[in-house]
C-alpha atoms as a PDB file:
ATOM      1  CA  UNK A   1      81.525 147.766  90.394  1.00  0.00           C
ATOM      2  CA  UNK A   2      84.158 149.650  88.170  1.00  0.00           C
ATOM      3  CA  UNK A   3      86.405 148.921  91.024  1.00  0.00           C
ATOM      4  CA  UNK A   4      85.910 145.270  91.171  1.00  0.00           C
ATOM      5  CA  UNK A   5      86.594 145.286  87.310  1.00  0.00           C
ATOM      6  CA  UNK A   6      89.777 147.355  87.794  1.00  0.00           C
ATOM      7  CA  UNK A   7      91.408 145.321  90.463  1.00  0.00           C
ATOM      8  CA  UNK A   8      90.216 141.842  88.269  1.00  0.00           C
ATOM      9  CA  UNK A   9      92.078 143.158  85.212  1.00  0.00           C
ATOM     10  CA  UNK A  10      94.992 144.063  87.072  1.00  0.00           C
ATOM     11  CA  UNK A  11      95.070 140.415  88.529  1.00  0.00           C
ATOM     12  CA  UNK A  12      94.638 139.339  85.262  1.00  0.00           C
ATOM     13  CA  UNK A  13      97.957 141.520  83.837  1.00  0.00           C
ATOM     14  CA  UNK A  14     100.333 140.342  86.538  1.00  0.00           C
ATOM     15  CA  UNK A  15     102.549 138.008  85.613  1.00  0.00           C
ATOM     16  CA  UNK A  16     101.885 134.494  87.481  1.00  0.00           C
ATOM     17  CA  UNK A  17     104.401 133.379  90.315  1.00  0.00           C
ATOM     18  CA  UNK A  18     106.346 130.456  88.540  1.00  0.00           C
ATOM     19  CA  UNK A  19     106.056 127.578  91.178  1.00  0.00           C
ATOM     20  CA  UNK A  20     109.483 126.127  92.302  1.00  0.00           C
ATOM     21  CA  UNK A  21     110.851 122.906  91.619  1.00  0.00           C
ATOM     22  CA  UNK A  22     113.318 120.916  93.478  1.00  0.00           C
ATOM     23  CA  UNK A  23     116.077 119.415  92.462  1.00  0.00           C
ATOM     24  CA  UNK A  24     118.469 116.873  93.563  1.00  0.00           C
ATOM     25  CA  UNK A  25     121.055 114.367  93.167  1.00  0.00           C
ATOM     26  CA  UNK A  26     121.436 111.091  95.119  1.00  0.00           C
ATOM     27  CA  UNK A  27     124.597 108.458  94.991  1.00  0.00           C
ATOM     28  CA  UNK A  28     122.289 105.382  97.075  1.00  0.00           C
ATOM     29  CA  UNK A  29     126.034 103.265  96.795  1.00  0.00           C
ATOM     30  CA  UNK A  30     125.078  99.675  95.355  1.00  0.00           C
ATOM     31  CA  UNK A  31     121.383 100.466  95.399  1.00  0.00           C
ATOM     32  CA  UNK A  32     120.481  96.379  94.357  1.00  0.00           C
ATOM     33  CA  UNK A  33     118.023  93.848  95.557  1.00  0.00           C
ATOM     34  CA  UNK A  34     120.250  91.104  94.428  1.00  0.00           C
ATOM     35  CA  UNK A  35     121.540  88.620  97.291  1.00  0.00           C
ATOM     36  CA  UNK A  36     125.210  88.365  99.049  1.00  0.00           C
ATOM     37  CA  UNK A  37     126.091  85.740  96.539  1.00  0.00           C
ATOM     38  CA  UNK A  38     125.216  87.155  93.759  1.00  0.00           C
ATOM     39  CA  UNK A  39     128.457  86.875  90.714  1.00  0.00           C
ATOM     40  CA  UNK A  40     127.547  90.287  89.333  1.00  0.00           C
ATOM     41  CA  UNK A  41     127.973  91.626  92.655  1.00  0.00           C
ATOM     42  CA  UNK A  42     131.870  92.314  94.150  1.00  0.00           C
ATOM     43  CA  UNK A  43     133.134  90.187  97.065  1.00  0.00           C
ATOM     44  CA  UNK A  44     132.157  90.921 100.158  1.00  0.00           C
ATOM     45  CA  UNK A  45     129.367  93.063  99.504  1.00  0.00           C
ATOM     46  CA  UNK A  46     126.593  92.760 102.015  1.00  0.00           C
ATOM     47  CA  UNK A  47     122.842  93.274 101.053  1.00  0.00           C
ATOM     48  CA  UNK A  48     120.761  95.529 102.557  1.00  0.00           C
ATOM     49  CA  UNK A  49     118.457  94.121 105.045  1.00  0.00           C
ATOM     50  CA  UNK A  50     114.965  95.855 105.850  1.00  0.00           C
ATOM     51  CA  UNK A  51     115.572  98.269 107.835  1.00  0.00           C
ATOM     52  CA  UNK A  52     117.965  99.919 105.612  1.00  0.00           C
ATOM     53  CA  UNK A  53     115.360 100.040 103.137  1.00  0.00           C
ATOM     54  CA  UNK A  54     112.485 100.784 105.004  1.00  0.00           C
ATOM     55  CA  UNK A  55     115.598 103.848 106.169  1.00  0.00           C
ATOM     56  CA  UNK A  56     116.440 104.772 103.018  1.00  0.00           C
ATOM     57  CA  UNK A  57     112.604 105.233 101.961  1.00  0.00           C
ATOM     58  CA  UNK A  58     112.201 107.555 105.144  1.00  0.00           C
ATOM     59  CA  UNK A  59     114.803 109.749 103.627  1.00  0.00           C
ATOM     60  CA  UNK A  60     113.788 109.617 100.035  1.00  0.00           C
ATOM     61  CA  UNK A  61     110.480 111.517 101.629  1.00  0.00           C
ATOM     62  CA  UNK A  62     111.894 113.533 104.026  1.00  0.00           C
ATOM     63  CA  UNK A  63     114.031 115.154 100.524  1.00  0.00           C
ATOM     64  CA  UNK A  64     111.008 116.214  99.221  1.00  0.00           C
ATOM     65  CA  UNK A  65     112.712 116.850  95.818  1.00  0.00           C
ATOM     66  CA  UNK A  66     110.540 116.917  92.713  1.00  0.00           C
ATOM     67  CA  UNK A  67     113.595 115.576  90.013  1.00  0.00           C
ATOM     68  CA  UNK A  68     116.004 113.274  91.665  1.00  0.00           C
ATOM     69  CA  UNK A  69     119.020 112.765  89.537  1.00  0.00           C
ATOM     70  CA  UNK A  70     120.253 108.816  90.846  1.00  0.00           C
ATOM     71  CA  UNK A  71     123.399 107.003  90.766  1.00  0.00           C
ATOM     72  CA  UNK A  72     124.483 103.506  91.890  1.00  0.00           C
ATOM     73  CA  UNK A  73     120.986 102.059  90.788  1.00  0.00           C
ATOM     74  CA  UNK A  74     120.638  98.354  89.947  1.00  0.00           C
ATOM     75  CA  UNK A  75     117.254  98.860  87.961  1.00  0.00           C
ATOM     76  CA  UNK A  76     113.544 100.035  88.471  1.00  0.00           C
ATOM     77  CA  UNK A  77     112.956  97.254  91.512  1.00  0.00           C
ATOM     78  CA  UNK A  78     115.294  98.964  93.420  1.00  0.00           C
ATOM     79  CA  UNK A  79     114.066 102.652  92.565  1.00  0.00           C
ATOM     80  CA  UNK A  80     110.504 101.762  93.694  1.00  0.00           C
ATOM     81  CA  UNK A  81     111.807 100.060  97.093  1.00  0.00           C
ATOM     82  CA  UNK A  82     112.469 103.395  98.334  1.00  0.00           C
ATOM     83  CA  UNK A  83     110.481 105.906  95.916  1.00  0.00           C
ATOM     84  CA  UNK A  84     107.167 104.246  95.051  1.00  0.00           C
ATOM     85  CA  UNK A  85     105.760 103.862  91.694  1.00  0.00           C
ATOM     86  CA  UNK A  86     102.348 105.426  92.459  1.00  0.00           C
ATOM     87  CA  UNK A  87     104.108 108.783  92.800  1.00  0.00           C
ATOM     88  CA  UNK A  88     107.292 108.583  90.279  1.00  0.00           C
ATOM     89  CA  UNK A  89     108.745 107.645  87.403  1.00  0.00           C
ATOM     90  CA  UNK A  90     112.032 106.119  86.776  1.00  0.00           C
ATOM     91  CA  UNK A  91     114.418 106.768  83.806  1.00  0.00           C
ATOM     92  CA  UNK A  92     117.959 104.920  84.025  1.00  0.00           C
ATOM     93  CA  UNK A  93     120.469 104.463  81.383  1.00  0.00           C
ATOM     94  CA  UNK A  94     119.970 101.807  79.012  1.00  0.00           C
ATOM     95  CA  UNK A  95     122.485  99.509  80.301  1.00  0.00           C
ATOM     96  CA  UNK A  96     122.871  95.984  81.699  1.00  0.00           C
ATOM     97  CA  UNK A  97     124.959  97.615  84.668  1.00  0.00           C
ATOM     98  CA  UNK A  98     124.485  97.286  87.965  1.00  0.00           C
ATOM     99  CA  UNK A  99     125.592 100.518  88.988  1.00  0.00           C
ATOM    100  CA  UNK A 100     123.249 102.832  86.899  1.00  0.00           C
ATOM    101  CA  UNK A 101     122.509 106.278  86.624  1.00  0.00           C
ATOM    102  CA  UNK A 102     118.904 107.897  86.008  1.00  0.00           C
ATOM    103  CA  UNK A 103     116.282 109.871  87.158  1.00  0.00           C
ATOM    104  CA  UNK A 104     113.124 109.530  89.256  1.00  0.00           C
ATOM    105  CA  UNK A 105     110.514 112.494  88.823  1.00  0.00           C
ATOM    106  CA  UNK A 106     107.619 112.740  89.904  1.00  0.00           C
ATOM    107  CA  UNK A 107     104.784 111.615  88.222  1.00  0.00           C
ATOM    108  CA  UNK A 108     103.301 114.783  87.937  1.00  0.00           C
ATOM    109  CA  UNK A 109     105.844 116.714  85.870  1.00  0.00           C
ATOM    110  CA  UNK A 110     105.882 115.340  82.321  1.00  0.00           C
ATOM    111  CA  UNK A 111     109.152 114.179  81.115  1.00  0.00           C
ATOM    112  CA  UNK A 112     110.973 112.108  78.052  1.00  0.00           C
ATOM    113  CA  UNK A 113     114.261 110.248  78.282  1.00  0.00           C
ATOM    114  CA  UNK A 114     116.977 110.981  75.752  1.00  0.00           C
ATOM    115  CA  UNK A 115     119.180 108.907  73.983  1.00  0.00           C
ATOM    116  CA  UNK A 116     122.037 108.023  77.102  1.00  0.00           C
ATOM    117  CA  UNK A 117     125.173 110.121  76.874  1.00  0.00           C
ATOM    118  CA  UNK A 118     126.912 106.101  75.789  1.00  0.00           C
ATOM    119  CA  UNK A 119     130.593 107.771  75.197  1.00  0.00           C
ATOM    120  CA  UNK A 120     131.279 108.297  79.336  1.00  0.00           C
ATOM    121  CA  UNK A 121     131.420 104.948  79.727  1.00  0.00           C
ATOM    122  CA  UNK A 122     134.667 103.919  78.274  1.00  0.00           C
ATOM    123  CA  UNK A 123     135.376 100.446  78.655  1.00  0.00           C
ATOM    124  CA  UNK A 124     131.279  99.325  77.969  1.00  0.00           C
ATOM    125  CA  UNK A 125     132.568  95.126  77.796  1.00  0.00           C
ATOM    126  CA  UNK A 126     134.282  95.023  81.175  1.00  0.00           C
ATOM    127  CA  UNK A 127     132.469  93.517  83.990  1.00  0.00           C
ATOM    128  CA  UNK A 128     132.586  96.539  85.962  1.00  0.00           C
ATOM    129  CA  UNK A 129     132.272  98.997  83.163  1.00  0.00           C
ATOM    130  CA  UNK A 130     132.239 102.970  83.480  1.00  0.00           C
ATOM    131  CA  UNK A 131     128.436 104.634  83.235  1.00  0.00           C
ATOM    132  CA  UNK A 132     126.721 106.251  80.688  1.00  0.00           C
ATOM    133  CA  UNK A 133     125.210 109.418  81.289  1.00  0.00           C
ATOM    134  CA  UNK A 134     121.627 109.487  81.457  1.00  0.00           C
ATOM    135  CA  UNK A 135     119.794 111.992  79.965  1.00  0.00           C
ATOM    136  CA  UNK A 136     115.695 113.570  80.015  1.00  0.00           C
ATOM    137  CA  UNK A 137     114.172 116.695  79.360  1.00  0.00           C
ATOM    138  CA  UNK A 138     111.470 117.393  81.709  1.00  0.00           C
ATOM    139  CA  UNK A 139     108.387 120.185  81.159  1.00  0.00           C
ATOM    140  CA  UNK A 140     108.688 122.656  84.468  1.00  0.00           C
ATOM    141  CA  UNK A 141     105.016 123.432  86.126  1.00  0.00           C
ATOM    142  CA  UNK A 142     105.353 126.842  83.702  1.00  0.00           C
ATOM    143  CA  UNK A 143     105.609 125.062  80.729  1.00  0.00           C
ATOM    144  CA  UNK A 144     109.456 125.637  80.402  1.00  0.00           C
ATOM    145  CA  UNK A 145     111.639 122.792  79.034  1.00  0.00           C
ATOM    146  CA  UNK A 146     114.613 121.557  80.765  1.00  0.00           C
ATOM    147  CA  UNK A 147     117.079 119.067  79.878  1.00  0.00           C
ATOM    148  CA  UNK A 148     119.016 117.034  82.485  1.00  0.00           C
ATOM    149  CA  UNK A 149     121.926 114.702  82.624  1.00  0.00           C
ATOM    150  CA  UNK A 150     122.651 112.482  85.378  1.00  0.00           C
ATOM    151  CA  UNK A 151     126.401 111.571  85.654  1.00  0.00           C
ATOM    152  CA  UNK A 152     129.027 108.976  87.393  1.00  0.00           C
ATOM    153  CA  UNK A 153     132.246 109.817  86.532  1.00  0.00           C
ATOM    154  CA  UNK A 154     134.979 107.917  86.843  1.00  0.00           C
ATOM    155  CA  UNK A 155     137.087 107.823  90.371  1.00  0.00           C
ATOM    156  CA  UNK A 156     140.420 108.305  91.735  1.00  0.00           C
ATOM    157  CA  UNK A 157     141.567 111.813  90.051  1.00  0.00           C
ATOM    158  CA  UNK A 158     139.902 114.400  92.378  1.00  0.00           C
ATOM    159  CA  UNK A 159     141.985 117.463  92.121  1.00  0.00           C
ATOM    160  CA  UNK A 160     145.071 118.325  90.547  1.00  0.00           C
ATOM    161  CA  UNK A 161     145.851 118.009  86.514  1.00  0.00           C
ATOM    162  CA  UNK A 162     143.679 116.101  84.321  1.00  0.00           C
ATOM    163  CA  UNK A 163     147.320 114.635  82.564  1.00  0.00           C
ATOM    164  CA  UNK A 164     147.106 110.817  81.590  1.00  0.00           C
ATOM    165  CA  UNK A 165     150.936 111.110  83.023  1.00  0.00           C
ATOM    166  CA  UNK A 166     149.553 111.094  86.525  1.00  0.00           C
ATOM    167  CA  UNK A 167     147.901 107.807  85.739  1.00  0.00           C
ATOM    168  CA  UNK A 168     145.046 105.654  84.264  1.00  0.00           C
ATOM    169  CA  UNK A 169     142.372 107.082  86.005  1.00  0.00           C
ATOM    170  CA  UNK A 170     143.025 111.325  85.561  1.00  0.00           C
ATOM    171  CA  UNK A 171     143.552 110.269  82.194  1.00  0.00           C
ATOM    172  CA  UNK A 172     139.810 108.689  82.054  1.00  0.00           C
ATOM    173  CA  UNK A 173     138.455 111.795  83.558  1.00  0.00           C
ATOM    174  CA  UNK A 174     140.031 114.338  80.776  1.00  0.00           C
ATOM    175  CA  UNK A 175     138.448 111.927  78.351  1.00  0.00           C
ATOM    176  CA  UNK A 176     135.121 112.355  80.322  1.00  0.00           C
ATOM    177  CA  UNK A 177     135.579 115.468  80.898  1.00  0.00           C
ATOM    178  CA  UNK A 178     136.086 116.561  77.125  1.00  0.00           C
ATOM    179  CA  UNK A 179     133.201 114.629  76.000  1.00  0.00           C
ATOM    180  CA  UNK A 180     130.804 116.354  78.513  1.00  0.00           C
ATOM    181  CA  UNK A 181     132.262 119.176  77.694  1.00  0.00           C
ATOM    182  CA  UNK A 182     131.137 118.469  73.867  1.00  0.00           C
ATOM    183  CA  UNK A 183     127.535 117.773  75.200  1.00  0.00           C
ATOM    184  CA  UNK A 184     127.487 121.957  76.815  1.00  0.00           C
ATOM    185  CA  UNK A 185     127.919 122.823  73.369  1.00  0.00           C
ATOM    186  CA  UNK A 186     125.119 121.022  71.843  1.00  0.00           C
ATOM    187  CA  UNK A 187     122.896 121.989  74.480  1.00  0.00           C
ATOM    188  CA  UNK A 188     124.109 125.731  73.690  1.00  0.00           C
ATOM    189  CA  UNK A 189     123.465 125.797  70.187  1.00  0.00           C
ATOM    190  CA  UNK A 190     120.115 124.287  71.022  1.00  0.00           C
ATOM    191  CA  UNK A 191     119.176 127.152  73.527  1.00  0.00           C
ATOM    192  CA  UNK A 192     116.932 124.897  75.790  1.00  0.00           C
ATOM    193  CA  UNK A 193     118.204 125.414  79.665  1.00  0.00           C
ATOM    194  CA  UNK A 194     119.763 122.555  80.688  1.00  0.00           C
ATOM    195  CA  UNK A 195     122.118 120.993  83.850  1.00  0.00           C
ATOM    196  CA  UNK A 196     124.709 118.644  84.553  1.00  0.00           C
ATOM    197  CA  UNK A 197     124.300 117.052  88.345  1.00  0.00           C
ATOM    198  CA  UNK A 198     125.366 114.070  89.503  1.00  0.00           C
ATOM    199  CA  UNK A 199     129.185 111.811  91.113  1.00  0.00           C
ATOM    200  CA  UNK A 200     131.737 113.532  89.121  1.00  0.00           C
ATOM    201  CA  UNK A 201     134.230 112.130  91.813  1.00  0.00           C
ATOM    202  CA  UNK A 202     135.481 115.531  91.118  1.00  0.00           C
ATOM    203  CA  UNK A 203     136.248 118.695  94.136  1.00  0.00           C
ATOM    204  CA  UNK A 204     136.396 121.136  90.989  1.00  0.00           C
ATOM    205  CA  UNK A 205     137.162 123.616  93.755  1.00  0.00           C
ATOM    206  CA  UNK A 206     140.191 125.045  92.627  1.00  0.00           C
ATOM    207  CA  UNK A 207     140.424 128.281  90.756  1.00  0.00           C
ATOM    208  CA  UNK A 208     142.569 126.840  88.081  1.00  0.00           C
ATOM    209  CA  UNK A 209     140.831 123.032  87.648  1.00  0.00           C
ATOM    210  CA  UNK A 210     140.483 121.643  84.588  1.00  0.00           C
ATOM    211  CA  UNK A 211     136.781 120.389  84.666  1.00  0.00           C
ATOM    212  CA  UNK A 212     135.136 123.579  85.621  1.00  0.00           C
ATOM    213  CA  UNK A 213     137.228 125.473  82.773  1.00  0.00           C
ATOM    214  CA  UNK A 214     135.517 122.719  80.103  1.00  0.00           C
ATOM    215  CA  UNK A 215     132.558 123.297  81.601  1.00  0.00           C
ATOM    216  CA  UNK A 216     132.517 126.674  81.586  1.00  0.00           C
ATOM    217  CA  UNK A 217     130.613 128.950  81.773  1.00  0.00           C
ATOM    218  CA  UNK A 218     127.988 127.488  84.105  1.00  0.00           C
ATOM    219  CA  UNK A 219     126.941 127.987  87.855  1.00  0.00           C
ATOM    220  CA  UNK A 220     127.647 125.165  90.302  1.00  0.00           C
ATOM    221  CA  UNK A 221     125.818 125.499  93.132  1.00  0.00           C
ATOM    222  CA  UNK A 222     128.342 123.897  95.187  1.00  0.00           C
ATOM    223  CA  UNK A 223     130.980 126.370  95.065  1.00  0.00           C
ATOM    224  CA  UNK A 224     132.288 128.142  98.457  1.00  0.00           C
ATOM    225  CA  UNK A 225     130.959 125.519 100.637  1.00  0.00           C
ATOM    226  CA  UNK A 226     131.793 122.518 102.243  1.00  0.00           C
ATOM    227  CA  UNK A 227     130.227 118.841 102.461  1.00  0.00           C
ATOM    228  CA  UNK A 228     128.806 117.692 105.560  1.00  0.00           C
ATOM    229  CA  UNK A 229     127.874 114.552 104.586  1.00  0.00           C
ATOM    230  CA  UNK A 230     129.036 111.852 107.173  1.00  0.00           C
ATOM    231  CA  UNK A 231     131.236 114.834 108.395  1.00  0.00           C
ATOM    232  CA  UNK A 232     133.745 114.348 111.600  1.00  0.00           C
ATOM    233  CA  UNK A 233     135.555 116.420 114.243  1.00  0.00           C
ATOM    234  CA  UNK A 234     137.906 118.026 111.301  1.00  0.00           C
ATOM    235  CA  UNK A 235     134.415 119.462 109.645  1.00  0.00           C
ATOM    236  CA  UNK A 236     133.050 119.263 106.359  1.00  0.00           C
ATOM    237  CA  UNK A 237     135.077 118.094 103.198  1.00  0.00           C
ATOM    238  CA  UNK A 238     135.385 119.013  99.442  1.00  0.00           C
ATOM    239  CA  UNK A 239     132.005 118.055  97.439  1.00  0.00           C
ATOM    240  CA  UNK A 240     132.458 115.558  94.926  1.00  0.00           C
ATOM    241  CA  UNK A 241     128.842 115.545  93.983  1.00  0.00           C
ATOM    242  CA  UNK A 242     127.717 118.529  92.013  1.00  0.00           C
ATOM    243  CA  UNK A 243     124.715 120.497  90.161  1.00  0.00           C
ATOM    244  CA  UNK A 244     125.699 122.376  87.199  1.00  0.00           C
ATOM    245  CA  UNK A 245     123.531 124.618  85.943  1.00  0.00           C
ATOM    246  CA  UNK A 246     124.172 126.025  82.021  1.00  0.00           C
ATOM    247  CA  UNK A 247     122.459 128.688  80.009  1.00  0.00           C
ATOM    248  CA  UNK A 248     118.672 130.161  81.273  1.00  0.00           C
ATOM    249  CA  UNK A 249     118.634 127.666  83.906  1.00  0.00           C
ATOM    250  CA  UNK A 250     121.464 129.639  86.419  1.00  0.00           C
ATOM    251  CA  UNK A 251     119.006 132.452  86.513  1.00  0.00           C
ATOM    252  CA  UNK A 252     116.784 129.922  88.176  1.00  0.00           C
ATOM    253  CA  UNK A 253     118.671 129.347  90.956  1.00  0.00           C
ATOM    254  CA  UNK A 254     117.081 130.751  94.472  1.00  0.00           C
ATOM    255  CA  UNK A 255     119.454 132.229  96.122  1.00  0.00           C
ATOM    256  CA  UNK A 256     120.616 129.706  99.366  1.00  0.00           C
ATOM    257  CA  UNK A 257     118.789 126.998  98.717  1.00  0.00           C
ATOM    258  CA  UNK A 258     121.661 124.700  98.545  1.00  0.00           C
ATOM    259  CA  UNK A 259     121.002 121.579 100.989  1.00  0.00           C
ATOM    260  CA  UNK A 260     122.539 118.435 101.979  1.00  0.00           C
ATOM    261  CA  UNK A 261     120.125 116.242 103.870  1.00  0.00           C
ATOM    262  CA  UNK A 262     122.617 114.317 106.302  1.00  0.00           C
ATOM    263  CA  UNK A 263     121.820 111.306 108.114  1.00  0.00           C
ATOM    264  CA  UNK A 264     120.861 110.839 111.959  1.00  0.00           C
ATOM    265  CA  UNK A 265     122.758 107.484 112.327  1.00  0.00           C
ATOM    266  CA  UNK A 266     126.362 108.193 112.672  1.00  0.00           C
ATOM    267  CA  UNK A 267     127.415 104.292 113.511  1.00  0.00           C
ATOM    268  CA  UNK A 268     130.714 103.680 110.843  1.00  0.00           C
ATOM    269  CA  UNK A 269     128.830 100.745 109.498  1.00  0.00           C
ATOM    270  CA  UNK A 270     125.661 102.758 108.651  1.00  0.00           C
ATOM    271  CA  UNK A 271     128.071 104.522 105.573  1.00  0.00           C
ATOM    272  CA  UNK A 272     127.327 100.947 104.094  1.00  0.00           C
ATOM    273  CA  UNK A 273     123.682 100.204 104.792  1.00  0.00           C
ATOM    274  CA  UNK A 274     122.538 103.661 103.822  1.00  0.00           C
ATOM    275  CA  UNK A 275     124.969 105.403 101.523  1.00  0.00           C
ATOM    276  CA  UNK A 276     128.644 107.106 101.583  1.00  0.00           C
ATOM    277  CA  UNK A 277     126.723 109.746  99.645  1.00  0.00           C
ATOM    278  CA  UNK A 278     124.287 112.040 100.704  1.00  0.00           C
ATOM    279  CA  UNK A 279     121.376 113.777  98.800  1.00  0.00           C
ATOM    280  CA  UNK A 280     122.470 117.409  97.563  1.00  0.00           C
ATOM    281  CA  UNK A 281     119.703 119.464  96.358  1.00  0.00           C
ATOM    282  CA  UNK A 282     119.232 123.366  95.158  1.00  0.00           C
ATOM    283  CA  UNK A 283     115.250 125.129  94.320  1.00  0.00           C
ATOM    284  CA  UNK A 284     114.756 126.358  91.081  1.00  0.00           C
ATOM    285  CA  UNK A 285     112.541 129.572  90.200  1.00  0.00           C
ATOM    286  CA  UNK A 286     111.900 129.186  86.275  1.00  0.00           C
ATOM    287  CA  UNK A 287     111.366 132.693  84.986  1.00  0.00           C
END
C-alpha cells in the first residue's frame, strides 16, 4: 500500500507534458466567393469553381494546424468554405478589403482579437490598399498566453537594401518594416511571448538584410532552408512566407518541425485555382 502511495505522489510531483500546438500560416491568393464580374475584383480574375474549393478544404484538413495565421481572405464566407465554423473561429482585420489578413483557430483554444496593427497599410483610401496586420492573443492548452500577428507586406522589394532610392515599393517595406519593428518592442516591454508569421514578400535570407536586423532578435523558423512550394527542376526557392518567433516563445520551438504541405496537382493553371502559396507550419512545445 505504501508503495502505491509513493509512486501516486511522485505522479503527482512531475511536472505535466505541455501538449503541442501547431502553427501555421496560409497565403489562399484571392480567397473570395465573389463572381468573375465583380468591380472590386481585378480584371481577369477567374473564380474558383467547386472543385477548387471542395480542394482547398481537403488541404485545410490534411494541415492539421491548430492556429492558422491567413492572408488573401475576402471575409468569414470564404474562411468557412474551406475551414468550417463548427470547428473554428475566424478573426480578420477590420477592414473593407478584399484581400485580408486574420486568423482561424480552433474553437477549442480560447482566443481574443486585438486592435489591427492599422499603420502597415499605408495608402488605407486606395482601391487596392496595403493590409493591416491582424492581431490575437490566444490561451495555449497550458494556460500560457500568446500573442500573434498575421502579416501581408507589401511586394516587389525581396532582397537587397530597404533604400526608397531603389524605388516606391523597398521604400514601403522600410516603412513596414520600421513600424513592425516598433510593435517587437511593445510586445518586449510587455513580456507576453509573442510571433510575427505571415507574406512578408520578404527572402530575409541574407546575413546582412535589413528586416531581420529590425526584427531582431527573434528565431525564424525558416532560416537555412529552401521553399518547395510549386518547386521545379532548378529545386526549391527563397521563402517569402515566414514565422517569427520573439521572446519565451523561440524556446517553444520543436526542433524540425518545420513543414510545407505542397500540393499533388502540378498542372501551371492549378497555381491559380488553389494558391501560389503554400501552407508553412512549425510545432510549438510551451514550457
Amino acid at each position: 500500500m505504501s508503495r502505491i502511495l509513493l509512486a501516486l505522489l511522485l505522479l503527482l510531483a512531475a511536472p505535466a507534458t505541455a501538449a503541442e500546438v501547431k502553427l501555421a500560416t496560409w497565403n489562399i491568393a484571392w480567397l473570395t466567393t465573389r463572381p468573375a464580374n465583380d468591380p472590386m475584383l481585378p480584371r481577369g480574375l477567374s473564380p474558383r469553381q467547386p472543385g477548387d474549393w471542395d480542394l482547398l478544404a481537403a488541404y485545410a484538413r490534411r494541415l492539421e494546424a491548430d492556429i492558422i495565421a491567413l492572408q488573401e481572405v475576402d471575409g468569414e464566407e470564404a474562411v468557412h468554405r474551406i475551414l468550417p465554423a463548427r470547428d473554428w473561429q475566424v478573426f480578420l482585420a477590420r477592414e473593407n478589403d478584399i484581400q485580408r489578413s486574420g486568423f482561424a483557430i480552433r474553437r477549442a483554444l480560447r482566443a481574443t482579437q486585438n486592435e489591427d496593427l492599422a499603420e502597415l497599410d499605408l495608402i488605407p483610401h486606395a482601391r487596392f490598399s496595403l493590409r493591416r496586420g491582424a492581431d490575437v492573443t490566444v490561451t495555449l492548452p497550458g494556460g500560457q498566453p500568446l500573442r500573434l500577428l498575421s502579416v501581408h507586406l507589401n511586394a516587389g522589394c525581396r532582397e537587397g537594401p530597404l533604400d526608397a532610392a531603389r524605388g516606391r515599393e523597398c521604400d514601403a517595406l522600410a516603412r513596414q518594416s520600421a513600424i513592425l519593428a516598433e510593435w517587437t518592442r511593445e510586445r518586449r516591454r510587455e513580456g507576453t511571448p509573442f510571433a510575427i508569421l505571415g507574406d512578408f514578400n520578404r527572402r530575409m535570407d541574407h546575413a546582412r538584410d535589413e528586416m531581420s536586423a529590425a526584427l531582431a532578435p527573434m528565431l525564424r523558423a525558416t532560416e537555412g532552408v529552401s521553399n518547395p512550394c510549386w518547386a521545379d527542376a532548378r529545386g526549391g526557392r527563397p521563402f517569402i512566407s515566414h514565422i517569427l518567433l520573439f521572446g519565451e516563445a523561440q524556446r517553444w520551438l520543436v526542433p524540425g518541425s518545420l513543414r510545407v504541405m505542397t500540393y499533388a496537382e502540378r498542372a501551371p493553371e492549378m497555381r491559380d485555382r488553389l494558391s501560389d502559396h503554400c501552407p508553412v507550419s512549425v510545432r510549438l512545445r510551451p514550457s
